[in-house]
Protein backbone atom coordinates (compact mmCIF):
# COMPACT_ATOMS: atom_id res chain seq x y z
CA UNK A 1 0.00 0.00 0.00
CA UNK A 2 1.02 3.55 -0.92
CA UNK A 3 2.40 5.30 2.14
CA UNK A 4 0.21 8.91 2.43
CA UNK A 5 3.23 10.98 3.42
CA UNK A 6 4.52 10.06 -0.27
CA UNK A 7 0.91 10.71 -1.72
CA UNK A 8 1.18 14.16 0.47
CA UNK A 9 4.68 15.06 -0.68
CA UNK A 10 3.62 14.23 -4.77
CA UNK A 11 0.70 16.22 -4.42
CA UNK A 12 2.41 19.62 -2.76
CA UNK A 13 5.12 19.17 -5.52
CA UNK A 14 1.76 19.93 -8.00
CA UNK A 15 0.42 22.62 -5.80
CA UNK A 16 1.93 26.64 -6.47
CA UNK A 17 4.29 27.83 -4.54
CA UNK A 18 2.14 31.00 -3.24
CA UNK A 19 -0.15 28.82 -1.54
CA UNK A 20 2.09 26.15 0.21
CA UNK A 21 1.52 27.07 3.82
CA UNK A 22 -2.63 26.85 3.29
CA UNK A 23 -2.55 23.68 1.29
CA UNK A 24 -0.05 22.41 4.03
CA UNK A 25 -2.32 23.29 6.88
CA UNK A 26 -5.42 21.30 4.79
CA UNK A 27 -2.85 18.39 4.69
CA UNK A 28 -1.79 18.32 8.00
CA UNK A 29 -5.52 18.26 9.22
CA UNK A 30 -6.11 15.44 6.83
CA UNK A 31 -3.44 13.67 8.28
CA UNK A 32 -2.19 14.83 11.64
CA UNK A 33 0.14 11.46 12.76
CA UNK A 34 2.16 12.85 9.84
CA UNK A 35 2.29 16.50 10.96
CA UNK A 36 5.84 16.90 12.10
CA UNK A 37 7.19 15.09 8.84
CA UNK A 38 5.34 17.15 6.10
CA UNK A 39 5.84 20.80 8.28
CA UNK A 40 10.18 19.59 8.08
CA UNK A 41 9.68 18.16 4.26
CA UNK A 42 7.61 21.10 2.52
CA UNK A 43 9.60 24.48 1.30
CA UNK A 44 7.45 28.12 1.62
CA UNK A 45 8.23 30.70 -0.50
CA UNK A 46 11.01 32.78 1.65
CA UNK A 47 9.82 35.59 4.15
CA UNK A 48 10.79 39.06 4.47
CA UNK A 49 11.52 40.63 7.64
CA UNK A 50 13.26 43.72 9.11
CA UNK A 51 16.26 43.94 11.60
CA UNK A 52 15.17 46.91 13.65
CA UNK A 53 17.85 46.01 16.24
CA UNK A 54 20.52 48.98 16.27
CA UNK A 55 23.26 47.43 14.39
CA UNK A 56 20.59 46.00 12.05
CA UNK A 57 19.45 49.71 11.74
CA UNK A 58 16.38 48.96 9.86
CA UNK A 59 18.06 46.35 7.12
CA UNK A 60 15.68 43.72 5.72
CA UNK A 61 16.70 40.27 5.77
CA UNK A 62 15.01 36.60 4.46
CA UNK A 63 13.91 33.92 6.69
CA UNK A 64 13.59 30.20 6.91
CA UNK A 65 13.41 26.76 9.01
CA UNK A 66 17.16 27.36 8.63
CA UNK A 67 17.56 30.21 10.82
CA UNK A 68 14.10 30.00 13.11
CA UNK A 69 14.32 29.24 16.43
CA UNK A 70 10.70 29.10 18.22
CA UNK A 71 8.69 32.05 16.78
CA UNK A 72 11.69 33.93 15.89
CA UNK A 73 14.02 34.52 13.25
CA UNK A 74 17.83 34.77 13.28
CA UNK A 75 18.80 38.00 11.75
CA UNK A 76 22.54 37.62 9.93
CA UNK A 77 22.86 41.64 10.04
CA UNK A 78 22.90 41.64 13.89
CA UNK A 79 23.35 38.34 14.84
CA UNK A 80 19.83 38.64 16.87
CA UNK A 81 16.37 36.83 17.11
CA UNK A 82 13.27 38.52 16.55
CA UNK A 83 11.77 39.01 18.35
CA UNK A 84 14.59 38.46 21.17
CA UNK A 85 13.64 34.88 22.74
CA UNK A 86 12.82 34.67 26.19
CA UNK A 87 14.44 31.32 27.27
CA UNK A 88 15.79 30.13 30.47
CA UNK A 89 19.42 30.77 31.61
CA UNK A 90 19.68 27.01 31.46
CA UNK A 91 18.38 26.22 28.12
CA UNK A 92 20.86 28.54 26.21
CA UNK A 93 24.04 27.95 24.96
CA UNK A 94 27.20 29.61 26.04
CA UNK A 95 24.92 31.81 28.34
CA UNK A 96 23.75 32.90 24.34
CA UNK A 97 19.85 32.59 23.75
CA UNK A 98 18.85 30.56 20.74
CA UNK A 99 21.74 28.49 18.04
CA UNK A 100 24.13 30.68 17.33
CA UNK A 101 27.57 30.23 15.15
CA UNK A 102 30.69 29.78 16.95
CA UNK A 103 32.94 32.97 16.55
CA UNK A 104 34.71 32.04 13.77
CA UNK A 105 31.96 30.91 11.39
CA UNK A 106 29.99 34.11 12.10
CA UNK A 107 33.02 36.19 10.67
CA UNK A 108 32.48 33.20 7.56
CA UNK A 109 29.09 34.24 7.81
CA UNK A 110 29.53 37.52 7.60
CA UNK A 111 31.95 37.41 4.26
CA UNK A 112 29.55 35.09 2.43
CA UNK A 113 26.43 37.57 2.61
CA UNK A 114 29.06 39.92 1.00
CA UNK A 115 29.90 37.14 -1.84
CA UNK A 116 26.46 36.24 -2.29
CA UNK A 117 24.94 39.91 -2.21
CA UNK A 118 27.70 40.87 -5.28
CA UNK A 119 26.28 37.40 -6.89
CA UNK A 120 22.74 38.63 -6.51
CA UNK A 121 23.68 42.07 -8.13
CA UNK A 122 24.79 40.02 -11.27
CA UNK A 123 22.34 37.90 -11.51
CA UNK A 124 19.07 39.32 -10.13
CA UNK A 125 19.70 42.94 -10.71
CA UNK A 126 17.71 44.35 -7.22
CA UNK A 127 17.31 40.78 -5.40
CA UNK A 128 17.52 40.07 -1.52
CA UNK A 129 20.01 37.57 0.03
CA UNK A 130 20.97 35.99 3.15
CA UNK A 131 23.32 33.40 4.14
CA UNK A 132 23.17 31.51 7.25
CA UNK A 133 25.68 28.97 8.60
CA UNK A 134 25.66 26.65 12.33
CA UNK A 135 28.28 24.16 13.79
CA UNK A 136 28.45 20.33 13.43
CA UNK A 137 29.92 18.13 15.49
CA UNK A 138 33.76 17.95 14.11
CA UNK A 139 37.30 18.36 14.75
CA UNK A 140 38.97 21.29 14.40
CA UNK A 141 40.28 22.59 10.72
CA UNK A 142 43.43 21.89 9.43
CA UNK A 143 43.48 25.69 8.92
CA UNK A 144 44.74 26.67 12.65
CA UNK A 145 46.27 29.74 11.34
CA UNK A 146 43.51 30.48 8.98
CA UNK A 147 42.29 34.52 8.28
CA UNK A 148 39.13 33.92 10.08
CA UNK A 149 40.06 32.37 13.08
CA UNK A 150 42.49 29.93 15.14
CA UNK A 151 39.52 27.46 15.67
CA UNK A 152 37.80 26.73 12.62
CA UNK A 153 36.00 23.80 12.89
CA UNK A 154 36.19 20.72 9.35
CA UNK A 155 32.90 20.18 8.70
CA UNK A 156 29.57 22.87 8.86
CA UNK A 157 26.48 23.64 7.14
CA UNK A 158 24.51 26.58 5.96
CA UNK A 159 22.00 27.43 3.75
CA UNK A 160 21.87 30.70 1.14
CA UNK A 161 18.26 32.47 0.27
CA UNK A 162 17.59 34.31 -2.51
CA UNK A 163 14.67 36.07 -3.50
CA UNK A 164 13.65 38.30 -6.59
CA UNK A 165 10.11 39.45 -6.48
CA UNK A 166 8.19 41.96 -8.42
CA UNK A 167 4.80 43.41 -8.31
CA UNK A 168 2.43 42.21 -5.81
CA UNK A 169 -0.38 39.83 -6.15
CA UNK A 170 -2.54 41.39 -3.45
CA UNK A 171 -2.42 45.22 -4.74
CA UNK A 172 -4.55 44.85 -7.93
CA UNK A 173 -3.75 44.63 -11.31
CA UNK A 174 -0.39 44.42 -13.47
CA UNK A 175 2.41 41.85 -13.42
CA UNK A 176 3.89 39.88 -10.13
CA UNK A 177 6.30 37.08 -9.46
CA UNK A 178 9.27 35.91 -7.50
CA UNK A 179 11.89 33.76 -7.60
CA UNK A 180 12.91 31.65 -4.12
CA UNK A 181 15.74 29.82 -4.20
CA UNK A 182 17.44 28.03 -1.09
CA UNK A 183 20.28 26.02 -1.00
CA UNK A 184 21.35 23.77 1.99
CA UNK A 185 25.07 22.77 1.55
CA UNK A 186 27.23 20.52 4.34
CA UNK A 187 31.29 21.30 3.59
CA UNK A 188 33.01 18.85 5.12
CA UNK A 189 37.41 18.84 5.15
CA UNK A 190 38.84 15.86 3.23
CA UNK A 191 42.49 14.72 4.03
CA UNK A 192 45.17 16.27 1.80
CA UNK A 193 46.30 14.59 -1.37
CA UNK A 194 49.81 14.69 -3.05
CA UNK A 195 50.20 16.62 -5.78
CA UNK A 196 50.03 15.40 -9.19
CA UNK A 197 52.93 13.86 -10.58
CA UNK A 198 53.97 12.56 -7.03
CA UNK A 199 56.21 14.06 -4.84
CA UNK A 200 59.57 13.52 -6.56
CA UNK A 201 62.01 16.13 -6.91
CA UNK A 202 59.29 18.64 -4.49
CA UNK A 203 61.03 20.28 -2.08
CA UNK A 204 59.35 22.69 1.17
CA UNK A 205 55.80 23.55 0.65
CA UNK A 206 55.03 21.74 -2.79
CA UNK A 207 55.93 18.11 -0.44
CA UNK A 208 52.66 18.89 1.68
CA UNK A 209 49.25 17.41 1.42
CA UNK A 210 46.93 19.31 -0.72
CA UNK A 211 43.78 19.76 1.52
CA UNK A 212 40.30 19.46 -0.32
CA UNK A 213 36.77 19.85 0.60
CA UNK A 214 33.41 17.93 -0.82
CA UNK A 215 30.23 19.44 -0.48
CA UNK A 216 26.25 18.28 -0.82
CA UNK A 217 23.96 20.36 -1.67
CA UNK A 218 20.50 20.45 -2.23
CA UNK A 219 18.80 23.65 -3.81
CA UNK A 220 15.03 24.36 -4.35
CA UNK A 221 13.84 27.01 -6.75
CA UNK A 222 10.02 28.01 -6.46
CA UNK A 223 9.39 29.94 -9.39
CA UNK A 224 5.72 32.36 -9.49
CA UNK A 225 4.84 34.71 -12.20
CA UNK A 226 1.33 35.94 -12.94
CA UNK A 227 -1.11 38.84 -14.30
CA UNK A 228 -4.19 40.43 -13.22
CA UNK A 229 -6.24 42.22 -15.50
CA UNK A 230 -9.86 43.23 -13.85
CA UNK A 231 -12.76 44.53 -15.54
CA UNK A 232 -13.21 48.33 -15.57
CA UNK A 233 -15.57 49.76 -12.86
CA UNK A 234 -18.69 49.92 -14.58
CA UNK A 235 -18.00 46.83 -17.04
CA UNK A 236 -20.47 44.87 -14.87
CA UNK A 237 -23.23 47.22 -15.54
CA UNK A 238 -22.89 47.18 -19.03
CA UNK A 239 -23.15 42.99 -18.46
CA UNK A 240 -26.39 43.52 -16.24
CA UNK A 241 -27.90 46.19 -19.04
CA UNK A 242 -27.57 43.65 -22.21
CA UNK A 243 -25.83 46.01 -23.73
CA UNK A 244 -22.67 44.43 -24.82
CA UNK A 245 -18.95 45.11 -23.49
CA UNK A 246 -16.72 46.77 -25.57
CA UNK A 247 -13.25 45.26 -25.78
CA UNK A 248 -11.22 47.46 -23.77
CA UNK A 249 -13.53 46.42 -20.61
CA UNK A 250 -12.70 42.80 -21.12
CA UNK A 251 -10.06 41.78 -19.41
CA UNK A 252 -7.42 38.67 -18.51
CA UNK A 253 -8.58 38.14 -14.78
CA UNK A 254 -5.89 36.68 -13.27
CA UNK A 255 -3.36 34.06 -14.93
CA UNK A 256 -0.60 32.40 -12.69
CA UNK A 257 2.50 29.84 -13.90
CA UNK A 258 4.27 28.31 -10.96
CA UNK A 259 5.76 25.40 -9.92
CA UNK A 260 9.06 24.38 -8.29
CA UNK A 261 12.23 22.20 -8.67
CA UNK A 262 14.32 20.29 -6.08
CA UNK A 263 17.99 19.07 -6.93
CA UNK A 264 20.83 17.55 -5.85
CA UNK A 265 24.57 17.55 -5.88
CA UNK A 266 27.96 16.52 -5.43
CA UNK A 267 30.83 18.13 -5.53
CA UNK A 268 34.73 18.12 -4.54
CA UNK A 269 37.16 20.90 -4.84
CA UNK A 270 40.83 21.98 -3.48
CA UNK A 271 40.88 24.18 0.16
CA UNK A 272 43.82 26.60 -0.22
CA UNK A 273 42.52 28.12 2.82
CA UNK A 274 39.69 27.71 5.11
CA UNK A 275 37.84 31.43 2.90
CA UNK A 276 37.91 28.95 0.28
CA UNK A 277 34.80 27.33 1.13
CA UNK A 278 33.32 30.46 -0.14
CA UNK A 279 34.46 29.79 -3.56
CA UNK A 280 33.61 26.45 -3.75
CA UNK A 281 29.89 26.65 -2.37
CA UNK A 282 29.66 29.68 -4.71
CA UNK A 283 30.47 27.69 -8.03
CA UNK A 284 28.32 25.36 -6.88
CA UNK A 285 25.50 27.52 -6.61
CA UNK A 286 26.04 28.86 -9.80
CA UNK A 287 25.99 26.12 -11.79
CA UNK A 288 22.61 24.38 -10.55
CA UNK A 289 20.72 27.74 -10.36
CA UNK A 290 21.58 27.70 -14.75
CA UNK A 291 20.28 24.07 -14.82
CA UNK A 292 17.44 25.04 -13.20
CA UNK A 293 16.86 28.32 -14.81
CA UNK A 294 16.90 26.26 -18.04
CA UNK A 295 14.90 23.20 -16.56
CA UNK A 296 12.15 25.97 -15.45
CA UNK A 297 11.98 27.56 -19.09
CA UNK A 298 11.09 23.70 -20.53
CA UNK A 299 8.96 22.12 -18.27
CA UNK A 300 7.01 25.21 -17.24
CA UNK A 301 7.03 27.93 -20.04
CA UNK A 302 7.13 25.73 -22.90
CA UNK A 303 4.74 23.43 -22.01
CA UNK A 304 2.35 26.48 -21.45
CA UNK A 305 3.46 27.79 -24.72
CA UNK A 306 2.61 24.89 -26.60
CA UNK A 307 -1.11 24.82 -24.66
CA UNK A 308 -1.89 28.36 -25.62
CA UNK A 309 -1.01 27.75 -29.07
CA UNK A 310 -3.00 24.89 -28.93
CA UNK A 311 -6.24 26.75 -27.41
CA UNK A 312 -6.24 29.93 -28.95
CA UNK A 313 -4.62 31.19 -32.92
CA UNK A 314 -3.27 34.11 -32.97
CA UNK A 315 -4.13 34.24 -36.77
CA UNK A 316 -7.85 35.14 -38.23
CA UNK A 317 -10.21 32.75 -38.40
CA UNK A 318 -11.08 33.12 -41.58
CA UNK A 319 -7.67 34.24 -43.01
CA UNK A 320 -6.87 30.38 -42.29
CA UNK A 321 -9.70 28.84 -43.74
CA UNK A 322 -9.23 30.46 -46.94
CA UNK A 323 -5.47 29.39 -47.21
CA UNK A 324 -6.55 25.89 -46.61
CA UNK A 325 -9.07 26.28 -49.28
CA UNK A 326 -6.61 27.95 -51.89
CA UNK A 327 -4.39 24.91 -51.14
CA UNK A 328 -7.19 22.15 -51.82
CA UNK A 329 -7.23 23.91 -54.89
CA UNK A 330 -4.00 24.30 -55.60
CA UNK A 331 -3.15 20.51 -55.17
CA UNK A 332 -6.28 19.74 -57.31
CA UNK A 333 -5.30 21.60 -60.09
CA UNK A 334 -2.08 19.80 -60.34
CA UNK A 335 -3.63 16.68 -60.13
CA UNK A 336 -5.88 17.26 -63.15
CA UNK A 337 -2.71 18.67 -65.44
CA UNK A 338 -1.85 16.58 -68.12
CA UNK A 339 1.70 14.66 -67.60
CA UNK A 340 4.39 16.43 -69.78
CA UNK A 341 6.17 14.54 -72.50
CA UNK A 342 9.79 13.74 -71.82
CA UNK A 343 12.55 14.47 -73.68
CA UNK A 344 12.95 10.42 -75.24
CA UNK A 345 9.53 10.83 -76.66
């Protein structure tokens, strides 16, 4: 028998983005023993909030599972939750309330929203981003002299947010969308490998291990983009009168394309130094967000392309018919000609 958490999980894939969390909320009413597994297995589009701390000084920045702790959201700008959690002395860590990064993967964290801010720039013109990393149980780095700290740990995880929107589908007509895309990566410090060629005839430096890094990550893009186009005030009394509507009080309603992509991958790369993780993660990153871009454009836009065409012509009517007609006759006047003579006769 089909498990329903599978059945659950196929059918949000089908559902739009922009309506996850109330199509969630039916779900986990439908089936409540399976609550806690769809709320940690189900992406929402990202949310939008604002550091009013003082260092934040009024700086927005995007949320997530990721970086939630209770009811409140870790803010990258300030390091701070809001709003501020009210635990316990004995239920925090390091006297600190909520999961925060050690020391030296906050300064990390703090030169990756730079990287990925410039890579937003490039790519998305005026889009937000946020990166957020958190410790995993793991020795220390080989990098004990590294630029961000003496105690950088071999293996961590973080996630990176982006989001592009534009428009917005509550404030009437025109175009919206947005683009979410999160990442969730795991870097974890391989041992060093000799160069190639071997080591003979290296002397110093070039005799050392060559330290590496592999990486998983696993990136989800939901993609929305939509129209609204109302009727004119006064288009429904014209309806109600019997008098017909002219055409320029006939409009689109509302037309929405969305859907959303999960993949996954691999990768290994070398570690100069422990900022290097930076590089790696961010070539990562790059490359699946173009496979997706392109895997988006396919399955989504060209499939929709090729309904429309279907549905609707954008040619007359009638301008059609008649070229159909003028090639019936066409091909039945050269059936009727006579066969020319060749040249032997």
């Amino acid at each position: 028998m089909t498990d329903p958490l599978d059945l659950a999980l196929d059918l949000m894939r089908r559902m739009p983005p922009s309506s996850s969390e109330s199509n969630l909320d039916l779900l986990v009413g439908l089936l409540p023993n399976y609550g806690e597994e769809l709320v940690s297995s189900v992406d929402h589009p990202l949310r939008v909030k604002v550091d009013d701390s003082q260092e934040g000084a009024g700086r927005e920045y995007l949320c997530c599972d990721y970086n939630r702790d209770a009811d409140s959201y870790r803010s990258w700008i300030s390091n701070t939750f809001h709003p501020p959690l009210d635990l316990d002395p004995s239920q925090s860590i390091d006297g600190q309330p909520g999961n925060l990064p050690s020391p030296v993967l906050r300064q990390l964290e703090i030169k990756a929203n730079e990287v990925f801010e410039t890579y937003t720039k490039l790519y998305y013109d005026s889009a937000l981003s946020s990166v957020y990393l958190w410790d995993l149980e793991a020795e220390p780095s080989v990098f004990a002299g590294s630029s961000v700290g003496s105690q950088a740990p071999s293996t961590f995880a973080g996630v990176i947010l982006i989001k592009k929107a534009i428009g917005d589908a509550a404030s009437g007509n025109g175009t919206f969308g947005s683009w979410d895309s999160l990442h969730v990566f795991e870097a974890t410090e391989q041992p060093g490998a000799a160069p190639k060629g071997g080591l003979a005839g290296a002397t110093g430096a070039a005799k050392k291990a060559i330290p590496s890094a592999s990486y998983k990550l696993t990136s989800t893009v939901m993609l929305s983009l939509g129209r609204r186009e109302d009727e004119k005030p006064g288009a429904e009394s014209h309806h109600q009168s019997g008098q017909p509507s002219s055409s320029s009080t006939t409009k689109l309603g509302t037309m929405e394309i969305a859907g959303s992509l999960t993949r996954q991958t691999e990768g290994d790369y070398p570690l100069p130094d422990f900022v290097s993780h930076l590089a790696n993660v961010g070539k990562l990153v790059e490359d699946v967000e173009s496979r997706i871009r392109s895997q988006l454009q396919g399955v989504y836009f060209g499939k929709t392309r090729d309904v429309v065409s279907n549905l609707r012509s954008t040619q007359s009517l009638e301008r059609e018919k008649h070229a159909r007609n003028l090639q019936k006759e066409l091909m039945g006047l050269w059936k009727r000609a006579p066969a020319q003579p060749t040249s032997d006769e």
